[in-house]
Every structure is written in C-alpha cells, then in structure tokens.
PDBML (XML) file of the C-alpha atoms, coordinates in Angstrom:
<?xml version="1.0" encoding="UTF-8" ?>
<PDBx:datablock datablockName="MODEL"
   xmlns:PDBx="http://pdbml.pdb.org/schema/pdbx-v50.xsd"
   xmlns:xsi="http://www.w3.org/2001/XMLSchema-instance"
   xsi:schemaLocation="http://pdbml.pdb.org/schema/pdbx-v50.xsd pdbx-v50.xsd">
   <PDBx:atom_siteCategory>
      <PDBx:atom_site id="1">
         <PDBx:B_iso_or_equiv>0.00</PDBx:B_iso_or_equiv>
         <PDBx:Cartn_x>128.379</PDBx:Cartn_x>
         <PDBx:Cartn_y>92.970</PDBx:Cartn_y>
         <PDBx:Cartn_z>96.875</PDBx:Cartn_z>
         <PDBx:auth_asym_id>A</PDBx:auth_asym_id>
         <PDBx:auth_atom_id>CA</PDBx:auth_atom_id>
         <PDBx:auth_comp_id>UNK</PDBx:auth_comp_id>
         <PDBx:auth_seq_id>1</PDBx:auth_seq_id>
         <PDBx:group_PDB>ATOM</PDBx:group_PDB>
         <PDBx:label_alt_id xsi:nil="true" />
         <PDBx:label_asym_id>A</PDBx:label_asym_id>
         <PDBx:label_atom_id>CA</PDBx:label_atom_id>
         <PDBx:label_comp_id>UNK</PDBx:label_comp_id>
         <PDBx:label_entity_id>1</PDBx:label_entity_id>
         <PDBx:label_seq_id>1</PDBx:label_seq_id>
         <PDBx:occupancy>1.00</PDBx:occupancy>
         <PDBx:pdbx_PDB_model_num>1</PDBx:pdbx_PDB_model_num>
         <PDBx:type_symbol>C</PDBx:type_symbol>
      </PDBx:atom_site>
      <PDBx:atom_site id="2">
         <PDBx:B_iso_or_equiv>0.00</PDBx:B_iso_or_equiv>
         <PDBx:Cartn_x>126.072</PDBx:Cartn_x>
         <PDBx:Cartn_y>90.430</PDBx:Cartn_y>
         <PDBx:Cartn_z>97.919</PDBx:Cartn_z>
         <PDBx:auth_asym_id>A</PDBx:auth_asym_id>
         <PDBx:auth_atom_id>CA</PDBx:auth_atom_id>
         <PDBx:auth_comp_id>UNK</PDBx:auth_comp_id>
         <PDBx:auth_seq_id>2</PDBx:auth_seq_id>
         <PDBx:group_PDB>ATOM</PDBx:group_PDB>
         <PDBx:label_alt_id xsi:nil="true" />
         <PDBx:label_asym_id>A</PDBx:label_asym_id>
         <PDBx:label_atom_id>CA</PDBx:label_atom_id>
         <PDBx:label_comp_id>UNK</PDBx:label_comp_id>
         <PDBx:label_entity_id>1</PDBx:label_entity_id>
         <PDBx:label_seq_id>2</PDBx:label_seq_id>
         <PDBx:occupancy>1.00</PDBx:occupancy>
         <PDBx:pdbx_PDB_model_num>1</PDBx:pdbx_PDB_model_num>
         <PDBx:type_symbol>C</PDBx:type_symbol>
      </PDBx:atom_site>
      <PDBx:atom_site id="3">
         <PDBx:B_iso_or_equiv>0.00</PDBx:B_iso_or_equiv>
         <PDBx:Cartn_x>123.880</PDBx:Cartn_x>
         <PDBx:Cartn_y>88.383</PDBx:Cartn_y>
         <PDBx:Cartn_z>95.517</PDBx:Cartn_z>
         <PDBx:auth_asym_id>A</PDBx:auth_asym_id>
         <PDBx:auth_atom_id>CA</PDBx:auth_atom_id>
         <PDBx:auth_comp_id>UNK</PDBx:auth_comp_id>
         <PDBx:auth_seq_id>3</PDBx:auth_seq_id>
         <PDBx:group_PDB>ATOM</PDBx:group_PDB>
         <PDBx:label_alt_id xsi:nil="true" />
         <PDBx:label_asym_id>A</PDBx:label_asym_id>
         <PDBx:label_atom_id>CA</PDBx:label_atom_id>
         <PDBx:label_comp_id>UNK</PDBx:label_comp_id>
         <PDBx:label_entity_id>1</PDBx:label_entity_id>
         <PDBx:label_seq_id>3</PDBx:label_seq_id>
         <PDBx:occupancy>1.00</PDBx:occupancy>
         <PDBx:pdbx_PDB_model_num>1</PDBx:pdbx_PDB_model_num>
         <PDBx:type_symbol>C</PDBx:type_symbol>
      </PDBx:atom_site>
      <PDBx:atom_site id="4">
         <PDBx:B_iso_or_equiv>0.00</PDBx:B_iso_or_equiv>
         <PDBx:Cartn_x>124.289</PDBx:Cartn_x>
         <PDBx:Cartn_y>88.640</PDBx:Cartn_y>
         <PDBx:Cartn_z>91.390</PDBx:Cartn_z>
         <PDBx:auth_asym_id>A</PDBx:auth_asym_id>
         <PDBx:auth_atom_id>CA</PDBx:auth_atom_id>
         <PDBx:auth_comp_id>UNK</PDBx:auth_comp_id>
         <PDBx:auth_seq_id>4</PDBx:auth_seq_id>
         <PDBx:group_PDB>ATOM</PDBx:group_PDB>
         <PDBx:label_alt_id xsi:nil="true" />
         <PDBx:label_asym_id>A</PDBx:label_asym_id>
         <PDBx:label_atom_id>CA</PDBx:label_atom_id>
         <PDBx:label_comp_id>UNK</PDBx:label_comp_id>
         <PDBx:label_entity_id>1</PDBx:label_entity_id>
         <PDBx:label_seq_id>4</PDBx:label_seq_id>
         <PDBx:occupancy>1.00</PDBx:occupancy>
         <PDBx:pdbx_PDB_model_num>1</PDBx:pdbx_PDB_model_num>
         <PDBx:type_symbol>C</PDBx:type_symbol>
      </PDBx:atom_site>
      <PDBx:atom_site id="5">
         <PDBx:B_iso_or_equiv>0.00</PDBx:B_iso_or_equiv>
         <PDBx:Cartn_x>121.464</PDBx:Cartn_x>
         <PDBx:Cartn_y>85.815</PDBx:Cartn_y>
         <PDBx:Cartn_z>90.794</PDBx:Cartn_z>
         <PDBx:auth_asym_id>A</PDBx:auth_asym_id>
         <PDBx:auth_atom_id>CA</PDBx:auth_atom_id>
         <PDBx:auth_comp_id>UNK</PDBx:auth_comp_id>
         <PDBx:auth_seq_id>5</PDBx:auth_seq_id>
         <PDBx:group_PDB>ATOM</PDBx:group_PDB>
         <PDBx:label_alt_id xsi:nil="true" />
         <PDBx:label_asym_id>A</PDBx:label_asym_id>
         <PDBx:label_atom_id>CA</PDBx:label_atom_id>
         <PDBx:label_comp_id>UNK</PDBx:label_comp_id>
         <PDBx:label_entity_id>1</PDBx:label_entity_id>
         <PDBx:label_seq_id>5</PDBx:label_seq_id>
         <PDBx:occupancy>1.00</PDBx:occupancy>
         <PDBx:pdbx_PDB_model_num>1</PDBx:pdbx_PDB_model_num>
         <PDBx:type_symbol>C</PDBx:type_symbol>
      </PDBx:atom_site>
      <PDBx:atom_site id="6">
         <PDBx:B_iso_or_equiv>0.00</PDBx:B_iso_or_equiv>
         <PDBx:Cartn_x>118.298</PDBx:Cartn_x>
         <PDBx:Cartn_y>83.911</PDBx:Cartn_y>
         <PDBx:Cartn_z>91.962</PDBx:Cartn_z>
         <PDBx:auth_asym_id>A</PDBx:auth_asym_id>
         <PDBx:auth_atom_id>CA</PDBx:auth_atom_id>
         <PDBx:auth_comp_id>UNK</PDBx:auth_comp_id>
         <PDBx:auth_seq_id>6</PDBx:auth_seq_id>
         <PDBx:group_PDB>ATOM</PDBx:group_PDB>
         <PDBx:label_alt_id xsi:nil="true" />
         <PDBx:label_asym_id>A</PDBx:label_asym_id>
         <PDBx:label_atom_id>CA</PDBx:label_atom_id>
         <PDBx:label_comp_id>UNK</PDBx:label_comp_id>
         <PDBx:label_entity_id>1</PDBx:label_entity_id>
         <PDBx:label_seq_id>6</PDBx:label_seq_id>
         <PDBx:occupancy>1.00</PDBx:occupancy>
         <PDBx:pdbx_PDB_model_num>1</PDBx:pdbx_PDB_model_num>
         <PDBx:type_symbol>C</PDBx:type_symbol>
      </PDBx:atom_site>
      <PDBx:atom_site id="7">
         <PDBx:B_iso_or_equiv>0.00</PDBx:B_iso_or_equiv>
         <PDBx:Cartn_x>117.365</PDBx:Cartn_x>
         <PDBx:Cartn_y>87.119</PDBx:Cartn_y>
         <PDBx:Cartn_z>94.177</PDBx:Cartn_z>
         <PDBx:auth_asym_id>A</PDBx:auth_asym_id>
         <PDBx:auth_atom_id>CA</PDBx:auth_atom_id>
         <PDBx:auth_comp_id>UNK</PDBx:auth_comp_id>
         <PDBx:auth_seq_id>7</PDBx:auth_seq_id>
         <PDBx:group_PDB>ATOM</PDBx:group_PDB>
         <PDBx:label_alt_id xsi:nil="true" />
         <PDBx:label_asym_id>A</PDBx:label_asym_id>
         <PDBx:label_atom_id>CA</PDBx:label_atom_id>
         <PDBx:label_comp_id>UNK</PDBx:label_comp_id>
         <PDBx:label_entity_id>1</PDBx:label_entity_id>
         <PDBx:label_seq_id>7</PDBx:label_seq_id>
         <PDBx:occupancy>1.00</PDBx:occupancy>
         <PDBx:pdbx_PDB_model_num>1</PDBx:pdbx_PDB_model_num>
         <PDBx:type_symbol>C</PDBx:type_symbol>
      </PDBx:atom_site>
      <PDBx:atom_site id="8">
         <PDBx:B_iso_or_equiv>0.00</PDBx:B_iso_or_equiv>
         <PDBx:Cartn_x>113.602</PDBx:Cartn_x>
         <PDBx:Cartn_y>86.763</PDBx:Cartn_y>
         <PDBx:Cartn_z>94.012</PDBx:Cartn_z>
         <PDBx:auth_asym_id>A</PDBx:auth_asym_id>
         <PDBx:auth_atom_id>CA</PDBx:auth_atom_id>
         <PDBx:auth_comp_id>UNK</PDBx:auth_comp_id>
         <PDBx:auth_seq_id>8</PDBx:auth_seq_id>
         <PDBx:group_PDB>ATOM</PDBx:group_PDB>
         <PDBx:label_alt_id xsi:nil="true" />
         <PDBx:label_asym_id>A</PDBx:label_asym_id>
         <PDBx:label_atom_id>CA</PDBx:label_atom_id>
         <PDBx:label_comp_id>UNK</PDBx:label_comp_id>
         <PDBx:label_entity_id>1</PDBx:label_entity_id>
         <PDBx:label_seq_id>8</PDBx:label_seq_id>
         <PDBx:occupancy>1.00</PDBx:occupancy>
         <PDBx:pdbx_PDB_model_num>1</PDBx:pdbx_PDB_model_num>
         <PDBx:type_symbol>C</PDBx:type_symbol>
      </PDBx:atom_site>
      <PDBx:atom_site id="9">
         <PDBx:B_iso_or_equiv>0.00</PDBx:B_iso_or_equiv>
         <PDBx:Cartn_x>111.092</PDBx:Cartn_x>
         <PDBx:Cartn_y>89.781</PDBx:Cartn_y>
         <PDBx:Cartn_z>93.851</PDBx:Cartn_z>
         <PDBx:auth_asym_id>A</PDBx:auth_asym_id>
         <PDBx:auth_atom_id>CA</PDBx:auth_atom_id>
         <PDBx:auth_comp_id>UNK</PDBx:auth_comp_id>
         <PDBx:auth_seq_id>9</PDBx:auth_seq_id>
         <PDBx:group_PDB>ATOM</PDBx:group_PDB>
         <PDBx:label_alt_id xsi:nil="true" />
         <PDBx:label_asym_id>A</PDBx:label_asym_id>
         <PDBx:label_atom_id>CA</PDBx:label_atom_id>
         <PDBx:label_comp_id>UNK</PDBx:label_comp_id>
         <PDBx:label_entity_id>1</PDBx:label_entity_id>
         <PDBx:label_seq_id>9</PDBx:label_seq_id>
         <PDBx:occupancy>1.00</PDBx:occupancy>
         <PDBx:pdbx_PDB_model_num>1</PDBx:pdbx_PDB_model_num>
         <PDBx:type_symbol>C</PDBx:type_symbol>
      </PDBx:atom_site>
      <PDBx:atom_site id="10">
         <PDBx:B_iso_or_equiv>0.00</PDBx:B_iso_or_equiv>
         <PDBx:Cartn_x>108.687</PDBx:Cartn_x>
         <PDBx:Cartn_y>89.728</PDBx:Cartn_y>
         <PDBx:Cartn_z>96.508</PDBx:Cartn_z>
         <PDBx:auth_asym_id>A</PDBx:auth_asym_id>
         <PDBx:auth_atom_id>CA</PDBx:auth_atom_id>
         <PDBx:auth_comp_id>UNK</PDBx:auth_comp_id>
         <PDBx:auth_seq_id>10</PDBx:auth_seq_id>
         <PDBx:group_PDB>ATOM</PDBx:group_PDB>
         <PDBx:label_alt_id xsi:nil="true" />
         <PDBx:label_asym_id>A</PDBx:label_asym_id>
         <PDBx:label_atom_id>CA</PDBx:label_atom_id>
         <PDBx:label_comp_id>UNK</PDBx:label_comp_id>
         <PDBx:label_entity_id>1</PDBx:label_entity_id>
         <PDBx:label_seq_id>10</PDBx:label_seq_id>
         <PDBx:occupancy>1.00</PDBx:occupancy>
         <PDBx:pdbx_PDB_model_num>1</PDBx:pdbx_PDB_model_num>
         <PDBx:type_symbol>C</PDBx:type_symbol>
      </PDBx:atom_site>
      <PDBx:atom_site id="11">
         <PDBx:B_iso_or_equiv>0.00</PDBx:B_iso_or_equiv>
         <PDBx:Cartn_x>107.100</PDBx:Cartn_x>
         <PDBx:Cartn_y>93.240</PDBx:Cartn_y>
         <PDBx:Cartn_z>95.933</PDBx:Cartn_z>
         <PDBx:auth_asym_id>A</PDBx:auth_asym_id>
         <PDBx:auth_atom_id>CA</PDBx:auth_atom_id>
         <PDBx:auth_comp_id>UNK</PDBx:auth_comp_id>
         <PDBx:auth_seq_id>11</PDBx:auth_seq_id>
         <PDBx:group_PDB>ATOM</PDBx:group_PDB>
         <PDBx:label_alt_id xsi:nil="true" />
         <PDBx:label_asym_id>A</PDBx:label_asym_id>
         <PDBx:label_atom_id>CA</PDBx:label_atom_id>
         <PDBx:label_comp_id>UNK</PDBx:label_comp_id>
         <PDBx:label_entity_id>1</PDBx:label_entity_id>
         <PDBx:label_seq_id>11</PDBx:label_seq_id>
         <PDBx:occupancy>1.00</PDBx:occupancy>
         <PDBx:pdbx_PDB_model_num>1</PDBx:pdbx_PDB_model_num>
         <PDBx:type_symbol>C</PDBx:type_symbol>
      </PDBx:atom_site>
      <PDBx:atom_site id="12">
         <PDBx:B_iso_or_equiv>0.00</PDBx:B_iso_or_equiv>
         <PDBx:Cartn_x>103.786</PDBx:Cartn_x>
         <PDBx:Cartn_y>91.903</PDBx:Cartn_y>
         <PDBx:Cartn_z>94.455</PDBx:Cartn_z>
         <PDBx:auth_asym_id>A</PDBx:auth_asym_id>
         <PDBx:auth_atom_id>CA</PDBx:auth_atom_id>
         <PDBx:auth_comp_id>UNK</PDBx:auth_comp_id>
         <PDBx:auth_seq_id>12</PDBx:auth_seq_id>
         <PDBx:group_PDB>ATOM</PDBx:group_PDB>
         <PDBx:label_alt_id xsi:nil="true" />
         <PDBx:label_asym_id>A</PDBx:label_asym_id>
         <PDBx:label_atom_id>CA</PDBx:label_atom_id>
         <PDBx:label_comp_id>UNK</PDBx:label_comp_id>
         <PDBx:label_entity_id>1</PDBx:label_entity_id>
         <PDBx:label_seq_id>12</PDBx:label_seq_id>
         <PDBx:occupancy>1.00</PDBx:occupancy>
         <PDBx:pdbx_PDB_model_num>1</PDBx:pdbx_PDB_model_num>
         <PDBx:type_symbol>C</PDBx:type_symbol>
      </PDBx:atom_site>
      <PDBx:atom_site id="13">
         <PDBx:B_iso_or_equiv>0.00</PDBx:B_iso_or_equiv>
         <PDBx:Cartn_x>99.698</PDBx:Cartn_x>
         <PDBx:Cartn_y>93.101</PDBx:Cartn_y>
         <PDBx:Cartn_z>94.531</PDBx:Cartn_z>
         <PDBx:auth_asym_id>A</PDBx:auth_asym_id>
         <PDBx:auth_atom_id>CA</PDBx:auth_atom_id>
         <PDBx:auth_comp_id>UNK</PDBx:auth_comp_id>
         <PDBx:auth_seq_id>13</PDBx:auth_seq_id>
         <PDBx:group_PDB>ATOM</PDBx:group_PDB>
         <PDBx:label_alt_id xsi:nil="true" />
         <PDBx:label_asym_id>A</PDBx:label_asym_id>
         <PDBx:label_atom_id>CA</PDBx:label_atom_id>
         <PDBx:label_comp_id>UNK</PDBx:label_comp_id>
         <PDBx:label_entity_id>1</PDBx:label_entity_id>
         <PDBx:label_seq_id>13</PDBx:label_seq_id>
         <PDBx:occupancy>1.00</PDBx:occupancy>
         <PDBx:pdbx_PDB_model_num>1</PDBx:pdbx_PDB_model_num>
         <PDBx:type_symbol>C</PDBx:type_symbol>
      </PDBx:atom_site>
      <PDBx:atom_site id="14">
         <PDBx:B_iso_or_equiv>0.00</PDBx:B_iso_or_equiv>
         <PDBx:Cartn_x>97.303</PDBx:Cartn_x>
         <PDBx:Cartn_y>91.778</PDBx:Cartn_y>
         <PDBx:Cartn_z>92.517</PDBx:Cartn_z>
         <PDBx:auth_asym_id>A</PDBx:auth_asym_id>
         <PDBx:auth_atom_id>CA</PDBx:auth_atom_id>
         <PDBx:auth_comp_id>UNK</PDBx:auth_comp_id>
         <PDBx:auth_seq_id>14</PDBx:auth_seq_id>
         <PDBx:group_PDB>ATOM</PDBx:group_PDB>
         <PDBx:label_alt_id xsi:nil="true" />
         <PDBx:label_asym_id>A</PDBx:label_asym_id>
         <PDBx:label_atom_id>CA</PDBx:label_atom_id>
         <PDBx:label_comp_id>UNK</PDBx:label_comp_id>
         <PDBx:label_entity_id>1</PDBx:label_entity_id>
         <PDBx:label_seq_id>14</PDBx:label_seq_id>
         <PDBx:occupancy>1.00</PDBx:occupancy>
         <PDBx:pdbx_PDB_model_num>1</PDBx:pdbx_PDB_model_num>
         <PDBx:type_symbol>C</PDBx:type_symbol>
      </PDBx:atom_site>
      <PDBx:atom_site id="15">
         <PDBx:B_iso_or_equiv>0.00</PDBx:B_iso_or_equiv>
         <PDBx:Cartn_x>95.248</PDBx:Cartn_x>
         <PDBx:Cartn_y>94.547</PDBx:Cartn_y>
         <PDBx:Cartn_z>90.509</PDBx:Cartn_z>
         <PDBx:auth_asym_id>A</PDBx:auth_asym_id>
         <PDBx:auth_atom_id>CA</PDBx:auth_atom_id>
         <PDBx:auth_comp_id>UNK</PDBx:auth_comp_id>
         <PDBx:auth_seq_id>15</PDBx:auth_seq_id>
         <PDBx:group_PDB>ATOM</PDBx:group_PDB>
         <PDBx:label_alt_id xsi:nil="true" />
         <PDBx:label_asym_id>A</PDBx:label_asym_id>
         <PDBx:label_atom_id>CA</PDBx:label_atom_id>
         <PDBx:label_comp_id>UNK</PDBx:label_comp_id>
         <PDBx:label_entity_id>1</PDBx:label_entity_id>
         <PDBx:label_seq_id>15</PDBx:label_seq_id>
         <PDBx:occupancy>1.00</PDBx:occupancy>
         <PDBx:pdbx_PDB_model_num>1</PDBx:pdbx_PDB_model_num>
         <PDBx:type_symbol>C</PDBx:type_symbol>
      </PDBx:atom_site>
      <PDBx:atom_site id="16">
         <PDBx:B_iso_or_equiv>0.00</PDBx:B_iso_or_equiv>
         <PDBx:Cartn_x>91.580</PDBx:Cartn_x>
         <PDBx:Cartn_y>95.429</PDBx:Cartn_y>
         <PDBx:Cartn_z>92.007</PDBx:Cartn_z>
         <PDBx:auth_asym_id>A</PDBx:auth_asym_id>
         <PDBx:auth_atom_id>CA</PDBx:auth_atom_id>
         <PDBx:auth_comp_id>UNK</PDBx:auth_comp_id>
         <PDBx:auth_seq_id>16</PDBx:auth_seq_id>
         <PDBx:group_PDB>ATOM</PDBx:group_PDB>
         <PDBx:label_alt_id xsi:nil="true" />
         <PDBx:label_asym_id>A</PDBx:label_asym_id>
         <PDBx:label_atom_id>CA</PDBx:label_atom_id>
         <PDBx:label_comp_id>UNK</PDBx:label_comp_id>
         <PDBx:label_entity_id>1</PDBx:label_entity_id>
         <PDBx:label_seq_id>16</PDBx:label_seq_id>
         <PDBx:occupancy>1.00</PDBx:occupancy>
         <PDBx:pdbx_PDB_model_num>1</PDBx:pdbx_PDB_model_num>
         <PDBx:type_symbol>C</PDBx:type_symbol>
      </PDBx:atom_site>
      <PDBx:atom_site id="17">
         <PDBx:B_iso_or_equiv>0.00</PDBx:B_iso_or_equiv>
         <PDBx:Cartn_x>88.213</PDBx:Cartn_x>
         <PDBx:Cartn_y>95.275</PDBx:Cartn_y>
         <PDBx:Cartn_z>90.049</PDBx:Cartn_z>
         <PDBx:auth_asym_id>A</PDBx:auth_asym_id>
         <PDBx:auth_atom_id>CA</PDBx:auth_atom_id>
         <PDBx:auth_comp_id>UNK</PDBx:auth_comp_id>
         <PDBx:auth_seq_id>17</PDBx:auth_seq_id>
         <PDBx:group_PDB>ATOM</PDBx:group_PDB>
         <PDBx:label_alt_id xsi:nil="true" />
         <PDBx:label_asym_id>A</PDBx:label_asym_id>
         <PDBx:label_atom_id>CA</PDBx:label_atom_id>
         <PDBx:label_comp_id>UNK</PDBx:label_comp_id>
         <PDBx:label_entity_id>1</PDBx:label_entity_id>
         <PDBx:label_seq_id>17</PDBx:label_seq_id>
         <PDBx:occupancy>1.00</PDBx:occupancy>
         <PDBx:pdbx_PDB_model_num>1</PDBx:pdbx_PDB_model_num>
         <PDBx:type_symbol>C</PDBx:type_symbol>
      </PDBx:atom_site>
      <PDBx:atom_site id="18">
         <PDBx:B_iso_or_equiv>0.00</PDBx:B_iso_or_equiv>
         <PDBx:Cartn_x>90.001</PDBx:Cartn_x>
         <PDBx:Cartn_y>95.601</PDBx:Cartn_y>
         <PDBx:Cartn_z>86.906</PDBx:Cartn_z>
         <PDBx:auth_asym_id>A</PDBx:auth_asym_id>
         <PDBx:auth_atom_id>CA</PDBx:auth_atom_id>
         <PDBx:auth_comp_id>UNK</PDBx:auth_comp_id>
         <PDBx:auth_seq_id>18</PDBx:auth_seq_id>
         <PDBx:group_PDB>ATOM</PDBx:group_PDB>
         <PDBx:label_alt_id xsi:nil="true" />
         <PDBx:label_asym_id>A</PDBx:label_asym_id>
         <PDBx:label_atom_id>CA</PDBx:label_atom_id>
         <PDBx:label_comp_id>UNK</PDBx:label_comp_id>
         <PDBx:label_entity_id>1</PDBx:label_entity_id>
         <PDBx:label_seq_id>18</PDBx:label_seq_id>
         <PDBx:occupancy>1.00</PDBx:occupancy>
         <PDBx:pdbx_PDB_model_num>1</PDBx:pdbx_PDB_model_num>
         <PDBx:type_symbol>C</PDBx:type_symbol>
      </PDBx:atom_site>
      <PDBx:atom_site id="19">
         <PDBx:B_iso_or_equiv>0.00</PDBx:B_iso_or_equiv>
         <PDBx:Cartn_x>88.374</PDBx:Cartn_x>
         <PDBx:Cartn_y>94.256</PDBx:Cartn_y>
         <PDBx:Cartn_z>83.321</PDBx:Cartn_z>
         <PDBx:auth_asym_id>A</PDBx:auth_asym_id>
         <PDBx:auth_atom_id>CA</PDBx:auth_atom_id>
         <PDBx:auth_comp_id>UNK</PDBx:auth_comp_id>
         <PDBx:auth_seq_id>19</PDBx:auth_seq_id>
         <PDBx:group_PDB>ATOM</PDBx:group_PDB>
         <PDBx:label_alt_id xsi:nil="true" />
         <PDBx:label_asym_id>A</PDBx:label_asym_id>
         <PDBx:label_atom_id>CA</PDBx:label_atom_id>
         <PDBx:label_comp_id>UNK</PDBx:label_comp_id>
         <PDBx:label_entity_id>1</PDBx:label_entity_id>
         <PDBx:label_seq_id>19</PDBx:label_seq_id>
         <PDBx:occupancy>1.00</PDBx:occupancy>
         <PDBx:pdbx_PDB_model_num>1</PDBx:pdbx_PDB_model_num>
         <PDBx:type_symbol>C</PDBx:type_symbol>
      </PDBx:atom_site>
      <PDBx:atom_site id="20">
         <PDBx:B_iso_or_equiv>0.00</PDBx:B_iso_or_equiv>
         <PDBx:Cartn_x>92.304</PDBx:Cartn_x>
         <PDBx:Cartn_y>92.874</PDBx:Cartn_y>
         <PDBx:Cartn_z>82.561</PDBx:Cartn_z>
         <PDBx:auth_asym_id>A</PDBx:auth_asym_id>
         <PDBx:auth_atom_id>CA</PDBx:auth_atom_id>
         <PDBx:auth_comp_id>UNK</PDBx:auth_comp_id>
         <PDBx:auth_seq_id>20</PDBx:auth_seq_id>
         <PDBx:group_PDB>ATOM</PDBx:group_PDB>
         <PDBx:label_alt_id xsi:nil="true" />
         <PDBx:label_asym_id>A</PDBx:label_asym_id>
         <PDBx:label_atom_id>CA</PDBx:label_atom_id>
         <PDBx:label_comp_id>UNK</PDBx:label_comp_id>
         <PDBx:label_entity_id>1</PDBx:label_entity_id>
         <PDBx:label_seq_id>20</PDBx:label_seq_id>
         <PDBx:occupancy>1.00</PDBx:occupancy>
         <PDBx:pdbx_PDB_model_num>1</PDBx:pdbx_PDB_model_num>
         <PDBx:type_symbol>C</PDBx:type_symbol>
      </PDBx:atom_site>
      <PDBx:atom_site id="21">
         <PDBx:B_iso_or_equiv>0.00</PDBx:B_iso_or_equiv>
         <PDBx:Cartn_x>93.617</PDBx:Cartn_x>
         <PDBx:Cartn_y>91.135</PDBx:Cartn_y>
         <PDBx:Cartn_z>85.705</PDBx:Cartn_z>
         <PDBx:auth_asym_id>A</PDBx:auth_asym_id>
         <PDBx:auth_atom_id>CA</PDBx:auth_atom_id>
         <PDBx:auth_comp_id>UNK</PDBx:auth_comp_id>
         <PDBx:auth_seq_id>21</PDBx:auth_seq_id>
         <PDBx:group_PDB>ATOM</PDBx:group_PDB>
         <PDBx:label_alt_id xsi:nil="true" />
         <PDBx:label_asym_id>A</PDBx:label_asym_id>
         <PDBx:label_atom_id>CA</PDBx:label_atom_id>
         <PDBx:label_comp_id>UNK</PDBx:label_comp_id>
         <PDBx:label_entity_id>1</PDBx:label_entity_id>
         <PDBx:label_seq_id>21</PDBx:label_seq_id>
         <PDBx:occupancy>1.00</PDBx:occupancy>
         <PDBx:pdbx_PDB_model_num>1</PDBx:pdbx_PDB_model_num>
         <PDBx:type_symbol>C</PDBx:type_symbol>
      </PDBx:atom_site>
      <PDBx:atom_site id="22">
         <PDBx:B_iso_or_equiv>0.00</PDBx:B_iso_or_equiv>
         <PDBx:Cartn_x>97.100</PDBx:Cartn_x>
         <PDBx:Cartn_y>91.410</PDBx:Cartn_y>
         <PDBx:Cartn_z>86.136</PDBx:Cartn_z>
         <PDBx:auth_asym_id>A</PDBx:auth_asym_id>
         <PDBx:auth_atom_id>CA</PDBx:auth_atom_id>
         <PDBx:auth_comp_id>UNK</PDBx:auth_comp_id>
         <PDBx:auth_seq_id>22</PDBx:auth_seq_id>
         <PDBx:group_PDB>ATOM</PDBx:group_PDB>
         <PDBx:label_alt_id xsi:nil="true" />
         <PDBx:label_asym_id>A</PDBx:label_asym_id>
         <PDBx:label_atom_id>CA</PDBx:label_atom_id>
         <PDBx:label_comp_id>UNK</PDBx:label_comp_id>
         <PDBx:label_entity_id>1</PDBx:label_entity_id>
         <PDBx:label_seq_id>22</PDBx:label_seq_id>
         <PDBx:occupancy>1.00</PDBx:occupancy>
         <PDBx:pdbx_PDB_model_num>1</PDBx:pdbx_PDB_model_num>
         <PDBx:type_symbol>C</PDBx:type_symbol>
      </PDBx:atom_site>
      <PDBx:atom_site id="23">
         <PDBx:B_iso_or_equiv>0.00</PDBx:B_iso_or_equiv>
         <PDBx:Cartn_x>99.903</PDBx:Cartn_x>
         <PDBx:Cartn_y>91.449</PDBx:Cartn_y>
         <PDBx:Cartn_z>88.937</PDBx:Cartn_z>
         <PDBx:auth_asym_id>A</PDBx:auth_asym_id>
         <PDBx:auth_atom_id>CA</PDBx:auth_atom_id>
         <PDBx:auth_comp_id>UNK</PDBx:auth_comp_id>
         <PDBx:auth_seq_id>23</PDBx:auth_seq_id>
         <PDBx:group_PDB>ATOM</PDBx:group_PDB>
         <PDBx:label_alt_id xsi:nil="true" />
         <PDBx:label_asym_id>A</PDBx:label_asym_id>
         <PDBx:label_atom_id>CA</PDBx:label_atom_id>
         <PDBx:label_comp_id>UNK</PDBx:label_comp_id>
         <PDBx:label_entity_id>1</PDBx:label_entity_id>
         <PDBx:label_seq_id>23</PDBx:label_seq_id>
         <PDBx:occupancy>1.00</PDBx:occupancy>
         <PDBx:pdbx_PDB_model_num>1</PDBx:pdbx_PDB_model_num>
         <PDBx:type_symbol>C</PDBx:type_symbol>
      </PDBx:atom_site>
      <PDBx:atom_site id="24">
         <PDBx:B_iso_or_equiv>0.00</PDBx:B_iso_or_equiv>
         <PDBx:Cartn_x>101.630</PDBx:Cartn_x>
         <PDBx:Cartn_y>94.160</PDBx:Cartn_y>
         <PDBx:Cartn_z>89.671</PDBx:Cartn_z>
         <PDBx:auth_asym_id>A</PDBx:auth_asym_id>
         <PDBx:auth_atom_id>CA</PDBx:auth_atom_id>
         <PDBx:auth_comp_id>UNK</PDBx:auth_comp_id>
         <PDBx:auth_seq_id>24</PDBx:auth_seq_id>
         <PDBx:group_PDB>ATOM</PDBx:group_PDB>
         <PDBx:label_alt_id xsi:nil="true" />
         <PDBx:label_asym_id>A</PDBx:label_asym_id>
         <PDBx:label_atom_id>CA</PDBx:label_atom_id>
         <PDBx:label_comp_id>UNK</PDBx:label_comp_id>
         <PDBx:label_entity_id>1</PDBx:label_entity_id>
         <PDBx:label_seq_id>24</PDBx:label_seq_id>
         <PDBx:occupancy>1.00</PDBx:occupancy>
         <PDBx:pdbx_PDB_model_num>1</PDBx:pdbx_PDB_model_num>
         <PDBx:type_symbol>C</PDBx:type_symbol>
      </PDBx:atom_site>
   </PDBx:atom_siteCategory>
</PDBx:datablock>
C-alpha cells in the first residue's frame, strides 16, 4: 500500500572523528 520503488532513504549522519569515514 503505497510506494514499491524509488522510495529514497533520507535517514543519514556522517560518522565523527573516525580514522575510516563513512555514512551511516
């Protein structure tokens, strides 16, 4: 019900004084 495809994911944070940067 609703939307099967192209629903986008907008929970994102970039990591914080971390050696391996990454996107959570």
């Amino acid at each position: 019900d609703g939307f099967a495809d192209g629903n986008t994911i907008d929970d994102n944070e970039e990591s914080i004084n971390t050696n391996t940067l990454y996107t959570h």
